[in-house]
N, C-alpha and C. Protein backbone atom coordinates (compact mmCIF):
# COMPACT_ATOMS: atom_id res chain seq x y z
N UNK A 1 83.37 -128.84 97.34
CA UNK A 1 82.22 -128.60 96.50
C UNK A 1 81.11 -129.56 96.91
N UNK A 2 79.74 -128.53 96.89
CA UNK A 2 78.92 -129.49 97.59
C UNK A 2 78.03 -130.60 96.50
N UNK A 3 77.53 -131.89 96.96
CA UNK A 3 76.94 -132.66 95.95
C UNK A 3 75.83 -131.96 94.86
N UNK A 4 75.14 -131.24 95.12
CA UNK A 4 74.30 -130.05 94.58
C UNK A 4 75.15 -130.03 93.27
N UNK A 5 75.92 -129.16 93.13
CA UNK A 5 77.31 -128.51 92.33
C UNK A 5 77.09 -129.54 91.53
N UNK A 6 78.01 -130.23 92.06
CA UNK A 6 78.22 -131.40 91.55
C UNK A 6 77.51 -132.08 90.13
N UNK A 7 76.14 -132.44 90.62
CA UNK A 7 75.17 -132.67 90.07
C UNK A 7 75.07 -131.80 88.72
N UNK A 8 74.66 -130.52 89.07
CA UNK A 8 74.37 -129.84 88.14
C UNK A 8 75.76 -129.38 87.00
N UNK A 9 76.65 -129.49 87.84
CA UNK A 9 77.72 -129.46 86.68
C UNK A 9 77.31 -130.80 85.76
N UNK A 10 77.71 -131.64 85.99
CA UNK A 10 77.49 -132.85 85.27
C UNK A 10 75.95 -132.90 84.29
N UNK A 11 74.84 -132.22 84.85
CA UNK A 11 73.85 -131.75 83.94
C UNK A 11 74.60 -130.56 82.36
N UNK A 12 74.82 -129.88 83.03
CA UNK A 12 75.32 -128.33 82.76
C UNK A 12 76.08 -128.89 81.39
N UNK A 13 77.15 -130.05 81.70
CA UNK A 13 78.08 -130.82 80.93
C UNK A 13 77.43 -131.39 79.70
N UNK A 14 76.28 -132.05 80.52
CA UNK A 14 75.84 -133.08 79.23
C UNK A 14 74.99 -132.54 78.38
N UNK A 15 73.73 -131.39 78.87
CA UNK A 15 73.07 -130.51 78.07
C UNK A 15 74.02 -130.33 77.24
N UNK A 16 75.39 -129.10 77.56
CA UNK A 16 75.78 -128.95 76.14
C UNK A 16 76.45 -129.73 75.36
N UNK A 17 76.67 -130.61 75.64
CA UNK A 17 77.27 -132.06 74.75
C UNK A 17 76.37 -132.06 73.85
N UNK A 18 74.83 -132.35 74.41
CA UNK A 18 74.14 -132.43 73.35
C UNK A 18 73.72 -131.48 72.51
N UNK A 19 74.10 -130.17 72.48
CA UNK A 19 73.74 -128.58 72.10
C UNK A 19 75.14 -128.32 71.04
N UNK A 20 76.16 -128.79 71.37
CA UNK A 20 76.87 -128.92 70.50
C UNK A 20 77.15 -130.43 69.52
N UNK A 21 76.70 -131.16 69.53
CA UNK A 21 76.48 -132.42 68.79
C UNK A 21 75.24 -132.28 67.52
N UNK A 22 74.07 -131.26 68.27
CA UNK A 22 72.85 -130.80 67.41
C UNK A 22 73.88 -129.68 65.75
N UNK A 23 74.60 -128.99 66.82
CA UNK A 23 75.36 -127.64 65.86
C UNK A 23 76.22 -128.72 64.85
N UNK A 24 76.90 -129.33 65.13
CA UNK A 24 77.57 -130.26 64.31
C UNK A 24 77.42 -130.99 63.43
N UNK A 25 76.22 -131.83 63.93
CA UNK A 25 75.61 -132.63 62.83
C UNK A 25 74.21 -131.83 61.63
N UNK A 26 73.85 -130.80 62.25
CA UNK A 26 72.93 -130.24 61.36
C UNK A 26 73.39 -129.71 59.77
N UNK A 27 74.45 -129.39 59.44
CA UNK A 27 74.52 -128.86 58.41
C UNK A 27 74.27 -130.12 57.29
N UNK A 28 74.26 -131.35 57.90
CA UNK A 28 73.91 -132.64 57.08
C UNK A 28 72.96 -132.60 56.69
N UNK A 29 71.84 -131.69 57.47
CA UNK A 29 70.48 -132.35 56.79
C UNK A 29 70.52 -131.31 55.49
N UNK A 30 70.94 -130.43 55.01
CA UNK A 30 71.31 -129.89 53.76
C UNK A 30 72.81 -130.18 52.69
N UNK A 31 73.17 -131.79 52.91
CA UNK A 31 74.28 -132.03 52.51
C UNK A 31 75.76 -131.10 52.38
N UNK A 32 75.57 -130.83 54.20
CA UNK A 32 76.93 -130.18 54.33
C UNK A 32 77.71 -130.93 55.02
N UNK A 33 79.03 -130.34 55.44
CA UNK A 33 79.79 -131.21 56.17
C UNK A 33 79.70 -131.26 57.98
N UNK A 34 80.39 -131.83 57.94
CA UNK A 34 80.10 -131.78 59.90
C UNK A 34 81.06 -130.92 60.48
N UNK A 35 80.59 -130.40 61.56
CA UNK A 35 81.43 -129.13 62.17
C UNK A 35 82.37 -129.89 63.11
N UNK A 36 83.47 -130.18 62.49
CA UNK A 36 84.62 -130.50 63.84
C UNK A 36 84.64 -130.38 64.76
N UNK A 37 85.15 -129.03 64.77
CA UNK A 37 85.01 -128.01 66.01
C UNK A 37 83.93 -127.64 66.95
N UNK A 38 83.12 -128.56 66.50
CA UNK A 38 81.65 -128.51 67.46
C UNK A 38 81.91 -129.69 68.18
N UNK A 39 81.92 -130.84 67.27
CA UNK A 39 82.44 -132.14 68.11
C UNK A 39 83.75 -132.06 69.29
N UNK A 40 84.26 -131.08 68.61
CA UNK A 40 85.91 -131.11 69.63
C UNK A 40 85.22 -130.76 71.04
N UNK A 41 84.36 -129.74 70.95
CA UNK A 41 83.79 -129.07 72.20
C UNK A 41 82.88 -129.87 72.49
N UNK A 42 82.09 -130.41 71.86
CA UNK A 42 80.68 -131.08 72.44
C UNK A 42 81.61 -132.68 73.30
N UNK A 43 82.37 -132.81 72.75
CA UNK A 43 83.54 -134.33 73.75
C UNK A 43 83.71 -134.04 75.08
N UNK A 44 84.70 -132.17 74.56
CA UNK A 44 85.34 -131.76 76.08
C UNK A 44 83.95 -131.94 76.70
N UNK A 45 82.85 -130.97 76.76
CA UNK A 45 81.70 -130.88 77.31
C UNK A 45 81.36 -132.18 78.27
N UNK A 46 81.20 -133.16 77.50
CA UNK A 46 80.90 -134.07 77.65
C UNK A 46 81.76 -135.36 78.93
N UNK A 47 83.30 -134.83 78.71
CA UNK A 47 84.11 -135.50 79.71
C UNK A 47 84.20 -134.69 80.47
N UNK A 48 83.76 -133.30 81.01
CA UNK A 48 84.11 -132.64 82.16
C UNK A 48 82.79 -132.87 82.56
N UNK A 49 81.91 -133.21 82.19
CA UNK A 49 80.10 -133.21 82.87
C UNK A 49 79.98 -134.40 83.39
N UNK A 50 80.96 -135.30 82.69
CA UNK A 50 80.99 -137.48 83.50
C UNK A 50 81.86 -137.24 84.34
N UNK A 51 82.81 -136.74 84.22
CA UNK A 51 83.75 -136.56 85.68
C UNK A 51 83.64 -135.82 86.91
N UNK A 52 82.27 -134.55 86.50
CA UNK A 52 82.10 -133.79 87.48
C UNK A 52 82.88 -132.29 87.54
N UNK A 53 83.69 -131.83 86.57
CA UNK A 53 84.85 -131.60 86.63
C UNK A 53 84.12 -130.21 87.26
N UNK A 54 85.41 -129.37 88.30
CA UNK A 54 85.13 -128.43 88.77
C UNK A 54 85.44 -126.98 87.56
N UNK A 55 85.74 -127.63 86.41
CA UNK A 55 86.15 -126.63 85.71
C UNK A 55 84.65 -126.14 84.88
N UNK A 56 84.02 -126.56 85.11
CA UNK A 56 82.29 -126.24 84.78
C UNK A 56 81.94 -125.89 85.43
N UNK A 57 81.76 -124.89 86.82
CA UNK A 57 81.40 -124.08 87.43
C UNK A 57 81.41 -123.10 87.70
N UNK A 58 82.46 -122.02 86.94
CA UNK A 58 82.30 -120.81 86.64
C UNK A 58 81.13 -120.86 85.42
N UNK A 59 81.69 -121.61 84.44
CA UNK A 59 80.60 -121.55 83.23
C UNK A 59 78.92 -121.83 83.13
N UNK A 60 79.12 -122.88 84.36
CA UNK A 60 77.33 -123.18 84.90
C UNK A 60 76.70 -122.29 85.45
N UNK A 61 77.89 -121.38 86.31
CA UNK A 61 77.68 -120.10 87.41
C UNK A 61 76.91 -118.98 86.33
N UNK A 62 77.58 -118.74 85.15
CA UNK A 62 77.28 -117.53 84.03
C UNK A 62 76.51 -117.93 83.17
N UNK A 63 76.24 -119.66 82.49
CA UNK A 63 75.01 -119.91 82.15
C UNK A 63 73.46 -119.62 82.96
N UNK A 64 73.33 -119.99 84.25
CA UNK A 64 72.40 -119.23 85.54
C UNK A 64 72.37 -118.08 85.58
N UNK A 65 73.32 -117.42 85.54
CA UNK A 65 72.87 -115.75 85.33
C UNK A 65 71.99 -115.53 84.59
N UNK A 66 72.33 -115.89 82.97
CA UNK A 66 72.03 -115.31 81.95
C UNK A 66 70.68 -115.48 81.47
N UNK A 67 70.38 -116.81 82.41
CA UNK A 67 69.06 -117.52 82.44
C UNK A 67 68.11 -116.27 83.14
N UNK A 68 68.60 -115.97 83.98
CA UNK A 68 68.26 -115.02 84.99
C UNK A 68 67.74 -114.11 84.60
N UNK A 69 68.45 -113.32 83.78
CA UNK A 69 68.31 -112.25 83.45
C UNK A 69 67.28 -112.17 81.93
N UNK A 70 67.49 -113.39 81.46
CA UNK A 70 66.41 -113.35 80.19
C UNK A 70 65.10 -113.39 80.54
N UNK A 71 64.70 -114.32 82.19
CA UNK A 71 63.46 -114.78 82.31
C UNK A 71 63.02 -113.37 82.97
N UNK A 72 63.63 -112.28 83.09
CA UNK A 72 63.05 -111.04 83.59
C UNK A 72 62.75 -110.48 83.05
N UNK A 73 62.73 -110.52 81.82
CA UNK A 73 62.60 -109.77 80.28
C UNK A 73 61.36 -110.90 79.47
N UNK A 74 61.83 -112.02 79.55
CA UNK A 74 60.97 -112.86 78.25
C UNK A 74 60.18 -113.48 79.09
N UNK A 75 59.93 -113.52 80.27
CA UNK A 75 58.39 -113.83 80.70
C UNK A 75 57.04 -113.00 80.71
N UNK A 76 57.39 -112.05 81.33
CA UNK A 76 56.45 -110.89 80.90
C UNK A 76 56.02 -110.46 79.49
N UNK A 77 57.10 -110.50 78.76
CA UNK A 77 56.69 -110.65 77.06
C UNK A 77 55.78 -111.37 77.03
N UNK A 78 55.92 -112.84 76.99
CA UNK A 78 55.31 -114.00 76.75
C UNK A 78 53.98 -114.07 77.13
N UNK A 79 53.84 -113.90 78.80
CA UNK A 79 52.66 -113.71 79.21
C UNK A 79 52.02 -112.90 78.62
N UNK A 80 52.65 -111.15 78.30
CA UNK A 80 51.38 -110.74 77.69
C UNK A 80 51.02 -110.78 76.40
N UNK A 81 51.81 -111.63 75.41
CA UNK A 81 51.15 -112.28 74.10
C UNK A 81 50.04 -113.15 74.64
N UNK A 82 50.37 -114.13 75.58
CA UNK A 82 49.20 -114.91 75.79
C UNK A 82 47.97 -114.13 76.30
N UNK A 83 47.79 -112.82 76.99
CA UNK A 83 46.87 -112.40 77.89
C UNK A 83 46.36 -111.69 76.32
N UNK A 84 46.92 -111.15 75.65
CA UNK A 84 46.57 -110.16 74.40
C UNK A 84 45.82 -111.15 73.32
N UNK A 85 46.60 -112.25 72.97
CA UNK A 85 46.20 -113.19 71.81
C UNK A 85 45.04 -114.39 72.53
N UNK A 86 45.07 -114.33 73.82
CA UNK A 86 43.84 -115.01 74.33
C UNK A 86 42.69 -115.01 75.41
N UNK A 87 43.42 -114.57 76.45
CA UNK A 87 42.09 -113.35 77.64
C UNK A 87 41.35 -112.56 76.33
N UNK A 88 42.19 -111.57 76.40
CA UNK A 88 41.44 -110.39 75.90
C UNK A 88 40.29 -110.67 74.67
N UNK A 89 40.57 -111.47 73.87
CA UNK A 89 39.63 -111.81 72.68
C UNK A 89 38.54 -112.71 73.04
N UNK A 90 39.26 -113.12 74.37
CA UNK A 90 37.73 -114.01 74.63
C UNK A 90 37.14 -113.36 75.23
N UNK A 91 37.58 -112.51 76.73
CA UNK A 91 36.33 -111.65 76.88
C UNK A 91 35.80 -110.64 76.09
N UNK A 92 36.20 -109.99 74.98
CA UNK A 92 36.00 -109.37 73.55
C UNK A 92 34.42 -110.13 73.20
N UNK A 93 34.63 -111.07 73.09
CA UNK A 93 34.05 -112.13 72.24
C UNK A 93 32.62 -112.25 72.98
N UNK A 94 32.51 -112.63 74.09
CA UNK A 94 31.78 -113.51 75.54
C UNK A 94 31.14 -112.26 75.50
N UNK A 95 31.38 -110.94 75.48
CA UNK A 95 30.40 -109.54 76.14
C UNK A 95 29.84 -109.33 74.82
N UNK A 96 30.33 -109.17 73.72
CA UNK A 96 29.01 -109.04 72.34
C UNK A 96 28.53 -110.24 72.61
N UNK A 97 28.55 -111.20 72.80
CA UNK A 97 27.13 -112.80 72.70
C UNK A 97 26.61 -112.26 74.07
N UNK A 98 26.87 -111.70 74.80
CA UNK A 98 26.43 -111.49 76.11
C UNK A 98 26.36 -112.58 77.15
N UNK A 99 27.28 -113.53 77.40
CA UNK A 99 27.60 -115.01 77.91
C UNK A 99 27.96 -114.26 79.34
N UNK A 100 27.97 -114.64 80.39
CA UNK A 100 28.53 -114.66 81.65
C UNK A 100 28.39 -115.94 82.44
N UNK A 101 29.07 -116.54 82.45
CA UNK A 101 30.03 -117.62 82.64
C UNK A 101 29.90 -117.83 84.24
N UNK A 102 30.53 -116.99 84.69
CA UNK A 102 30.88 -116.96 86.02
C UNK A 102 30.00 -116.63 86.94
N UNK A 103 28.93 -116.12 86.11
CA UNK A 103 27.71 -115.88 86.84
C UNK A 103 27.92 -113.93 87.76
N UNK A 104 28.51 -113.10 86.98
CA UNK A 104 29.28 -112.01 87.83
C UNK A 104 28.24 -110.82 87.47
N UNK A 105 27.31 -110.57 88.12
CA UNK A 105 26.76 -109.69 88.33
C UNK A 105 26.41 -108.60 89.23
N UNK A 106 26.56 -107.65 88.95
CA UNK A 106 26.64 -106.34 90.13
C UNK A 106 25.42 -106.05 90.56
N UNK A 107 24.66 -106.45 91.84
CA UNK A 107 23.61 -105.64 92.42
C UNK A 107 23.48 -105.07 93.51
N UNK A 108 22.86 -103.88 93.10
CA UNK A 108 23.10 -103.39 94.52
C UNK A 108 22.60 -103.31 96.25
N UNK A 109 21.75 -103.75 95.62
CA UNK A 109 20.56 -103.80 96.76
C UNK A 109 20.64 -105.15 97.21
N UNK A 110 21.98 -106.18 96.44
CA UNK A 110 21.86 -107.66 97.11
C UNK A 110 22.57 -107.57 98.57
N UNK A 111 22.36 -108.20 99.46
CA UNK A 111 23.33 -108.52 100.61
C UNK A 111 24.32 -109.47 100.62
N UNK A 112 23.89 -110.49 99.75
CA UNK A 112 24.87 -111.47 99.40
C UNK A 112 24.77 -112.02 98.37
N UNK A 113 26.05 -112.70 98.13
CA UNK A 113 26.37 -113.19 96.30
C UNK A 113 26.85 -114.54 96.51
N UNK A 114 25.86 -114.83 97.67
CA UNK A 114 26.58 -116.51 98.04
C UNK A 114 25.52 -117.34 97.45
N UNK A 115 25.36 -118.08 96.55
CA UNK A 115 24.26 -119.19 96.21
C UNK A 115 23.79 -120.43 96.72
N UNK A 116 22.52 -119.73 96.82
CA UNK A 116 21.63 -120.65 97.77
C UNK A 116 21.59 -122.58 96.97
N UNK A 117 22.61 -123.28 98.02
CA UNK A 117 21.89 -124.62 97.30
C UNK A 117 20.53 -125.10 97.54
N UNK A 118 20.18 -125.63 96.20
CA UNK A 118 18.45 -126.48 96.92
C UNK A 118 18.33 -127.81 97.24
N UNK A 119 19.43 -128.29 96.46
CA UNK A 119 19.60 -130.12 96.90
C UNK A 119 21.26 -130.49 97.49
N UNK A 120 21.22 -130.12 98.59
CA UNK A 120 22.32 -130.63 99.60
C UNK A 120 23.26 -132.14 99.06
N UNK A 121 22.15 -133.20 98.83
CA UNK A 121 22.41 -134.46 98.76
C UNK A 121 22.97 -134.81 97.42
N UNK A 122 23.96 -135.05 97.13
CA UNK A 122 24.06 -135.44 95.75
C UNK A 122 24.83 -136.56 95.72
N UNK A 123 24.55 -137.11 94.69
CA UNK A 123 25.69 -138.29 94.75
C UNK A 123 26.85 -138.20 93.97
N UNK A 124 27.88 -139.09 94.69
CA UNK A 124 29.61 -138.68 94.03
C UNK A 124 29.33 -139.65 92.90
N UNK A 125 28.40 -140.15 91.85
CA UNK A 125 28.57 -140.71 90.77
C UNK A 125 28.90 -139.81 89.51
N UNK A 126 29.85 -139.46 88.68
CA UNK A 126 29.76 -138.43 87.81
C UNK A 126 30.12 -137.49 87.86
N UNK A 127 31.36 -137.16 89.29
CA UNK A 127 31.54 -135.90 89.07
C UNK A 127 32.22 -135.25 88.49
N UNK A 128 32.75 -135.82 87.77
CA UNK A 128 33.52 -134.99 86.29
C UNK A 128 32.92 -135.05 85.39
């Protein structure tokens, strides 16, 4: 097994140590009791991820999948809440005030849309 592996088992390990330590201790903050059986697992977790153990690599193997397969589905979601709840309303917004920003205007009769500088020389004081 190569050091790579390795590594990430021992990640793989300790993430859920701490993913099951969260499940365990939470029912406290509503004066419940603590989940044993979370601790029992969040230990094992925890001594096969310090030792490296090769027995976390089928399970790291099918945690990566699953990763896989969500980010093919819930990125595109995501993105287009963001493109819907924020592109779109701003250019919504920017064309009733009539703002153009970017300076993007269609003419036809131009030859070029390259802007002419008039002062070459400037100084690097300020440029942010």
């Amino acid at each position: 097994m190569d050091k790579k592996n390795n590594t990430t088992n021992k990640n793989f390990g300790l993430v859920f140590f701490v993913f099951f330590m969260i499940v365990s201790f939470y029912p406290m903050l509503n004066q419940g009791n603590i989940r044993l059986w979370s601790i029992i697992i969040g230990f094992t977790f925890l001594f096969l991820g310090l030792t490296n153990s090769i027995l976390l690599t089928p399970l790291n193997g099918l945690w990566y999948w699953i990763g896989l397969f969500l980010g093919k589905f819930i990125a595109p979601i995501i993105m287009g809440i963001v493109y819907f709840a924020v592109v779109f309303p701003t250019y919504l917004i920017l064309s009733v005030v009539k703002k153009n920003y970017l300076n993007i205007n269609y003419e036809r009769n131009k030859n070029t849309y390259w802007i002419d500088v008039v002062n070459e020389k400037t100084s690097m004081k300020d440029q942010f």
